[in-house]
Protein backbone atom coordinates (compact mmCIF):
# COMPACT_ATOMS: atom_id res chain seq x y z
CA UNK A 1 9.58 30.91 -8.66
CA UNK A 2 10.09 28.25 -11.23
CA UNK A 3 9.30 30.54 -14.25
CA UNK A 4 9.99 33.95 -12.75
CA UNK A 5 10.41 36.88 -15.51
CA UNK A 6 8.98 39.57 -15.99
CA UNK A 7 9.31 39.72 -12.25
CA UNK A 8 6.42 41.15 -11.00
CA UNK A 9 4.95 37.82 -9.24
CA UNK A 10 8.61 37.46 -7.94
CA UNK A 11 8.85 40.96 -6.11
CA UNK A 12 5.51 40.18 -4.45
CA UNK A 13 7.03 36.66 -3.08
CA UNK A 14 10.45 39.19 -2.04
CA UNK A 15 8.19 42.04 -0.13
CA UNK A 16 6.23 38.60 1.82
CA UNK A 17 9.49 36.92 2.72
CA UNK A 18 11.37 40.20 3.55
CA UNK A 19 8.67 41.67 5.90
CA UNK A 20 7.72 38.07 7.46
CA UNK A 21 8.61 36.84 10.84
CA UNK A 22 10.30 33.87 9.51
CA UNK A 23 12.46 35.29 6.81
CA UNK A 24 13.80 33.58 3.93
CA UNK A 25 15.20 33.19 0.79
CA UNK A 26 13.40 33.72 -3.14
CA UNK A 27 14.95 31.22 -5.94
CA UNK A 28 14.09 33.13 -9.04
CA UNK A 29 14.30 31.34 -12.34
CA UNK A 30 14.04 31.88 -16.02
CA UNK A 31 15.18 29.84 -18.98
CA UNK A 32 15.51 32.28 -21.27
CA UNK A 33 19.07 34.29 -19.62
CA UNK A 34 18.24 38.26 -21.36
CA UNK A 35 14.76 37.68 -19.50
CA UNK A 36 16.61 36.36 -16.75
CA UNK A 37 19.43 38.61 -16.64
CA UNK A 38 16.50 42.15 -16.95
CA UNK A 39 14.92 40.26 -14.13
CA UNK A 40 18.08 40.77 -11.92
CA UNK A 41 18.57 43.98 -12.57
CA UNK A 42 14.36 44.44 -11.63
CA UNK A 43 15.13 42.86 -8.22
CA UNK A 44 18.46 45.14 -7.74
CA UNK A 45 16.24 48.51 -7.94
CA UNK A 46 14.32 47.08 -5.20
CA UNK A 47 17.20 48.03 -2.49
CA UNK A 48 19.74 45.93 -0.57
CA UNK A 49 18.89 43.61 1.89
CA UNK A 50 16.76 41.29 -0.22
CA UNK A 51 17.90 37.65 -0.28
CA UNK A 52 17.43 36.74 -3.68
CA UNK A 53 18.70 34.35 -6.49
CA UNK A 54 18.44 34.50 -9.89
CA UNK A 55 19.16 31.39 -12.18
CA UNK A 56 18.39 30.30 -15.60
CA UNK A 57 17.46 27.00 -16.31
CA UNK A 58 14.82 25.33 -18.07
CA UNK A 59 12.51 24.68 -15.54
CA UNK A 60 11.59 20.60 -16.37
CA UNK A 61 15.24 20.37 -15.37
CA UNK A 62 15.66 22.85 -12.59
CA UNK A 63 18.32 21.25 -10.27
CA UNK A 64 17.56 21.11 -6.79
CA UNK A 65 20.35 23.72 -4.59
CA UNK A 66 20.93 21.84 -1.51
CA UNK A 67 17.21 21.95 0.89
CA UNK A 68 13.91 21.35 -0.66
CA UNK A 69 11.32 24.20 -0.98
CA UNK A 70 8.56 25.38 1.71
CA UNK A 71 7.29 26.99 -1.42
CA UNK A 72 7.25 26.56 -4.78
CA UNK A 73 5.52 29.03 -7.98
CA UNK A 74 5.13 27.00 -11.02
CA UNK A 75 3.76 30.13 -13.14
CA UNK A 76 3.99 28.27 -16.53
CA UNK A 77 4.31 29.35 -20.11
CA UNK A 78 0.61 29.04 -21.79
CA UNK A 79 -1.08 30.10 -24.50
CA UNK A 80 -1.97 33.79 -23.18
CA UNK A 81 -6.08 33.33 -24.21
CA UNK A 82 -7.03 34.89 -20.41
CA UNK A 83 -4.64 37.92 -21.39
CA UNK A 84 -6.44 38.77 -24.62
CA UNK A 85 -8.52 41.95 -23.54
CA UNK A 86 -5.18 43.48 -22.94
CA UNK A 87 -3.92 42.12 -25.52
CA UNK A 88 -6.43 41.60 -28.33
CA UNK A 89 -4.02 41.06 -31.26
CA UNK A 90 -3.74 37.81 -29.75
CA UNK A 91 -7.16 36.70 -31.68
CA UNK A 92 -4.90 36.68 -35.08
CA UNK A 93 -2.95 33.91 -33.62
CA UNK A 94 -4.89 31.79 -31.34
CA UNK A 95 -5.80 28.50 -31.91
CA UNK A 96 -6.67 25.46 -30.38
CA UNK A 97 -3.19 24.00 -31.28
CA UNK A 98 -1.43 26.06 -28.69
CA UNK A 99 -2.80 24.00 -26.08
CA UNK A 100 -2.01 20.64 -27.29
CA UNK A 101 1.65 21.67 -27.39
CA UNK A 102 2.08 23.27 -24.32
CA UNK A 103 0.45 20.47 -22.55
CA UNK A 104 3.30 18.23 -22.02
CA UNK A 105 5.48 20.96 -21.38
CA UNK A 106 3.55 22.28 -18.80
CA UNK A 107 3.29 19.03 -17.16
CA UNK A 108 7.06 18.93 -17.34
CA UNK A 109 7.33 21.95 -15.14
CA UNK A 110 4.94 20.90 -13.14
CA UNK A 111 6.40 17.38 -11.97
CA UNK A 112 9.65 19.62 -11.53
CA UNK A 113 8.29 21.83 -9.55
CA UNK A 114 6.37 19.49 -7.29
CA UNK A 115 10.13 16.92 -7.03
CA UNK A 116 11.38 20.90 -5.39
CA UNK A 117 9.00 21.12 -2.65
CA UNK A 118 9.70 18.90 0.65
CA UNK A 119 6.54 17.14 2.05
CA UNK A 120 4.17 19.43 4.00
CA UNK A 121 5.21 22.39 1.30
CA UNK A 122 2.67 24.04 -0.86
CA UNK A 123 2.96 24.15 -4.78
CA UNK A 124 1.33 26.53 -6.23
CA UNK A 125 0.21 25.74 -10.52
CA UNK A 126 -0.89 28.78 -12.31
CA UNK A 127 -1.86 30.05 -16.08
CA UNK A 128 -2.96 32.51 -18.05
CA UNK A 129 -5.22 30.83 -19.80
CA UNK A 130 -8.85 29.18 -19.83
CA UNK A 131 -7.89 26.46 -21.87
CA UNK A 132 -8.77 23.18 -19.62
CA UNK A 133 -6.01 21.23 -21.34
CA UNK A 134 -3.43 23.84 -20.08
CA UNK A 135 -5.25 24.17 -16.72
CA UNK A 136 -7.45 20.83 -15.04
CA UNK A 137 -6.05 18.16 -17.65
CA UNK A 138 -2.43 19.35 -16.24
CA UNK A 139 -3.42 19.32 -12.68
CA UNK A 140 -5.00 16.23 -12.84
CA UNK A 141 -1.81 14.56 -14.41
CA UNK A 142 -0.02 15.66 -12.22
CA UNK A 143 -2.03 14.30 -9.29
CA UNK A 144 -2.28 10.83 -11.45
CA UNK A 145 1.71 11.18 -11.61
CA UNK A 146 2.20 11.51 -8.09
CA UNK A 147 0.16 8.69 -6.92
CA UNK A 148 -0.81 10.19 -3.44
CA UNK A 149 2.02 12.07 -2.85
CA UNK A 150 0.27 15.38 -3.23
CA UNK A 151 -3.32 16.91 -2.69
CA UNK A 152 -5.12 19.52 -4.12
CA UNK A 153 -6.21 22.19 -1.45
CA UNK A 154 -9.28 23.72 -1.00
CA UNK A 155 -8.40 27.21 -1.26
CA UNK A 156 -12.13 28.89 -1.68
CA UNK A 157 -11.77 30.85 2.03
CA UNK A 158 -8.65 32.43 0.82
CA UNK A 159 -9.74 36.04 -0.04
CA UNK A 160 -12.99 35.73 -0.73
CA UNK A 161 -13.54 39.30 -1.66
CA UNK A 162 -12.04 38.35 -5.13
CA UNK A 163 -14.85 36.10 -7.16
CA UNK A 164 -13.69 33.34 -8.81
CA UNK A 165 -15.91 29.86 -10.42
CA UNK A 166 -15.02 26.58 -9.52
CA UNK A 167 -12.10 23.93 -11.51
CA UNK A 168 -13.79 22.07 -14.31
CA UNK A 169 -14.79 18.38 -13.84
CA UNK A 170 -15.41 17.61 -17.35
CA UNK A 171 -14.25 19.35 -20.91
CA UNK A 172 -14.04 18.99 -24.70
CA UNK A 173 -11.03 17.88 -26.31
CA UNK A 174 -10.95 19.92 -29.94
CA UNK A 175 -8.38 20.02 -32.87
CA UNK A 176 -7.41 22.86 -34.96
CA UNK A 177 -10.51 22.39 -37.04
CA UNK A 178 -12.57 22.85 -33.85
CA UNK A 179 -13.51 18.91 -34.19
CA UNK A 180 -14.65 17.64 -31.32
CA UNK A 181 -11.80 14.23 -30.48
CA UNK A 182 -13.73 12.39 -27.56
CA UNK A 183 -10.54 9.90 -27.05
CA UNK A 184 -7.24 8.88 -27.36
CA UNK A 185 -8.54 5.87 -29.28
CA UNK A 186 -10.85 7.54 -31.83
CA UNK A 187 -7.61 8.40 -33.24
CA UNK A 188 -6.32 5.13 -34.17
CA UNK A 189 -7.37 5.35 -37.75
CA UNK A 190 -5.18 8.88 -37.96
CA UNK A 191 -2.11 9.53 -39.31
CA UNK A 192 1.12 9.31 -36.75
CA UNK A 193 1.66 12.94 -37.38
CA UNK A 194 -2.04 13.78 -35.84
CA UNK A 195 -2.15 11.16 -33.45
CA UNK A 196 1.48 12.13 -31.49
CA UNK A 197 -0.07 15.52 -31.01
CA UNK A 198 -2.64 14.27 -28.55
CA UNK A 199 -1.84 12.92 -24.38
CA UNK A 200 -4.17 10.67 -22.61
CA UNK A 201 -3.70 12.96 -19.87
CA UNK A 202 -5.95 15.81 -21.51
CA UNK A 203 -8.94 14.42 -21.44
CA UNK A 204 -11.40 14.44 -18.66
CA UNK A 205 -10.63 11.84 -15.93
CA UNK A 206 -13.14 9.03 -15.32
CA UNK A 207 -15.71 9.64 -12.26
CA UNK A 208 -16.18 7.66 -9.24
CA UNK A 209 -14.22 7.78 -5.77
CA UNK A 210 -11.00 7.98 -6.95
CA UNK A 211 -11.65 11.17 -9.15
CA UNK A 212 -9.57 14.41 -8.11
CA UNK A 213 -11.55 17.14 -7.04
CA UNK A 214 -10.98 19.50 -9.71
CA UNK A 215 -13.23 21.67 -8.48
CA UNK A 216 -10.62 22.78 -5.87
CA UNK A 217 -8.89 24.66 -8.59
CA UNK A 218 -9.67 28.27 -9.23
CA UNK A 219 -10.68 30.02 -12.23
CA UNK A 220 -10.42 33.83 -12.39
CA UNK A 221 -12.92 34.92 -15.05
CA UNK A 222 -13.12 38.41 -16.61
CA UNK A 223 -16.48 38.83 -16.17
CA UNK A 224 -16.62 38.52 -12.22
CA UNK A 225 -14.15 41.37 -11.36
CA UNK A 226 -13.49 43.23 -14.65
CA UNK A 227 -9.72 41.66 -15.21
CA UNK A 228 -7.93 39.15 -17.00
CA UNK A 229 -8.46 35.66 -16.99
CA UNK A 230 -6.29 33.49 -14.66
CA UNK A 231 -6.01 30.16 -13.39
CA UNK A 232 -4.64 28.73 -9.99
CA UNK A 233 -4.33 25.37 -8.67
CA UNK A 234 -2.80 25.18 -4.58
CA UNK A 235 -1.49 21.85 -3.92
CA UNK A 236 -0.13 20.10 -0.59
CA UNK A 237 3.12 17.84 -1.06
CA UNK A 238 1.94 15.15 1.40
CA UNK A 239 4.62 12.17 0.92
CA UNK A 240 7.93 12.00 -1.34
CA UNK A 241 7.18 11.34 -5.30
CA UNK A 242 7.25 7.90 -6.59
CA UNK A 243 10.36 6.58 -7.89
CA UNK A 244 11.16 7.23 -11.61
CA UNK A 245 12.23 4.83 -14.00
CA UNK A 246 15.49 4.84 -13.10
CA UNK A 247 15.06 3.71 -8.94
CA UNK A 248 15.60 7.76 -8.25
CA UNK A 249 12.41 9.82 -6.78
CA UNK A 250 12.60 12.72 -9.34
CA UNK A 251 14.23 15.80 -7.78
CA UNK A 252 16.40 13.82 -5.58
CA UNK A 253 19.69 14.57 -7.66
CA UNK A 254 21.66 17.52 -5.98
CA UNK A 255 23.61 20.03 -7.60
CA UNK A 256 27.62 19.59 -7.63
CA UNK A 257 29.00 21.01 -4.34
CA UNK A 258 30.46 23.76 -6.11
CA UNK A 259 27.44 24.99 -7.54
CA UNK A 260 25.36 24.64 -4.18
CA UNK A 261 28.79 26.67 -3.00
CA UNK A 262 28.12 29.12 -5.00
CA UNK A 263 23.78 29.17 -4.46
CA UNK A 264 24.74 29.68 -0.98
CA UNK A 265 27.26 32.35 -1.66
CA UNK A 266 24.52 34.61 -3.94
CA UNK A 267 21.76 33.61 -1.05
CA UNK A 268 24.08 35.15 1.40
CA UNK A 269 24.38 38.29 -0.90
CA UNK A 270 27.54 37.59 -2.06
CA UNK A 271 27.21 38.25 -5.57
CA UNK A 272 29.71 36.24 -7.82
CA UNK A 273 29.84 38.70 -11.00
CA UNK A 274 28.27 42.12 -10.29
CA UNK A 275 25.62 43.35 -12.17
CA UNK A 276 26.26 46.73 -14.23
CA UNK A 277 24.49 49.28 -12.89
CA UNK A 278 22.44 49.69 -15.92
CA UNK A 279 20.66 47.12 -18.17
CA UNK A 280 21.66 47.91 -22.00
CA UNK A 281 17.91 49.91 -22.99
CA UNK A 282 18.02 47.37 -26.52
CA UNK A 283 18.13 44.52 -23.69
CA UNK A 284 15.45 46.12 -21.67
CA UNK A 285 12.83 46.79 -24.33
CA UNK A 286 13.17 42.97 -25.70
CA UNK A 287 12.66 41.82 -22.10
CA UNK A 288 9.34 43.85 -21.51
């Protein structure tokens, strides 16, 4: 779980692995450490007998302990639009902006996340938002960036009790004026300031054969089950990354043999400082 607090996705990946024939072991990850650190004490109540870690690193540059992943969670930051009828004092500060920022960070993660899993693993890209340039324009990056080496899955006869609509083949790129910017290259004649905000990668990809099938993705709208808005992407790690720029397929670089000591000490429920049995309440509350 590359971006694991609160927690709650995170306990739900524990109960599966814990009650599963095969077992396991759930990587939990946060890069801020107080969410991090409320998020171990969260998995503690649970009981003993979970194998679980908890780390905090950024997640662009989570380091790879020892195996690869059968499974990774790339649950990224976003923008929050799909939580706003829980949360409608979010109107006051949304604005198209959001997305263009978190794009590249979000694609960041992703690449991460997808260098974790080994070949034949499943990554799984999620949001919280309905913004395409946080949700298809990162997906399809990603599959651009990976050049074969992974697949988006058709995941439409997974639970089909829950409704969802279908990834979105083409989208509008806007500003924070709500202008309408149909290309990279109808921005030449803008500042560098405006121009620097703005990826190739978040506008719609060109049709024809070698167009991903977007529609693979799934988009959880509020009006088809009365809930929040969510977005989920299941991909299929089907060959090892390209090589970077510098001659090393990204997530290829192993932690020191101290710290994978140490990963396998905590995975074997050896903790290396004990928690205190109670999270400071100031901590708590800032964490929720």
């Amino acid at each position: 779980d590359v971006c694991a607090a609160p927690g709650s996705k995170t306990t739900q990946l524990l109960e599966m692995v814990s009650h599963g024939a095969e077992g396991g072991v759930v990587v939990a990850n946060d890069a801020e450490p107080l969410r991090a650190y409320v998020l171990a004490h969260r998995l503690r109540s649970l009981g003993a007998g979970l194998n679980a870690v908890v780390v905090t690193h950024r997640g662009q540059t989570l380091p790879r302990a020892g195996e690869e992943y059968d499974r990774v969670l790339c649950d990224v930051p976003c923008s929050g639009d799909g939580t706003l009828r829980k949360e409608p004092a979010l109107w006051a500060s949304w604005r198209p902006g959001l997305s263009l920022r978190l794009h590249s960070l979000q694609l960041q993660i992703a690449l991460r996340a997808a260098a974790l899993v080994r070949v034949g693993g499943l990554l799984c890209y999620s949001t919280c938002s309905l913004s395409p340039l946080e949700d298809e324009a990162v997906v399809a990056s990603l599959l651009r960036a990976a050049r074969g080496a992974l697949e988006l899955v058709d995941a439409s006869g997974q639970l089909p009790e829950l409704p969802r609509a279908p990834g979105l083949r083409n989208w509008q790129v806007i500003d924070d004026a709500m202008r309408r910017v149909p290309s990279l290259a109808s921005l030449s004649s803008e500042p560098l300031t405006v121009r620097r905000r703005f990826r190739a990668g978040m506008f719609p990809p060109k049709g024809g054969d070698g167009a991903p099938p977007l529609e693979r993705c799934m988009r959880f709208l509020p009006h088809l089950a009365d809930t929040g808005a969510f977005f989920v992407a299941l991909l299929r790690k089907t060959a090892p990354l390209p090589l970077g720029r510098r001659g090393q397929r990204h997530g290829q670089e192993a932690l020191p043999l101290s710290k994978q000591r140490a990963a396998a000490q905590l995975a074997a429920g050896h903790s290396l400082r004990p928690l205190p049995t109670e999270a400071p309440a100031a901590e708590a509350r800032a964490a929720e």
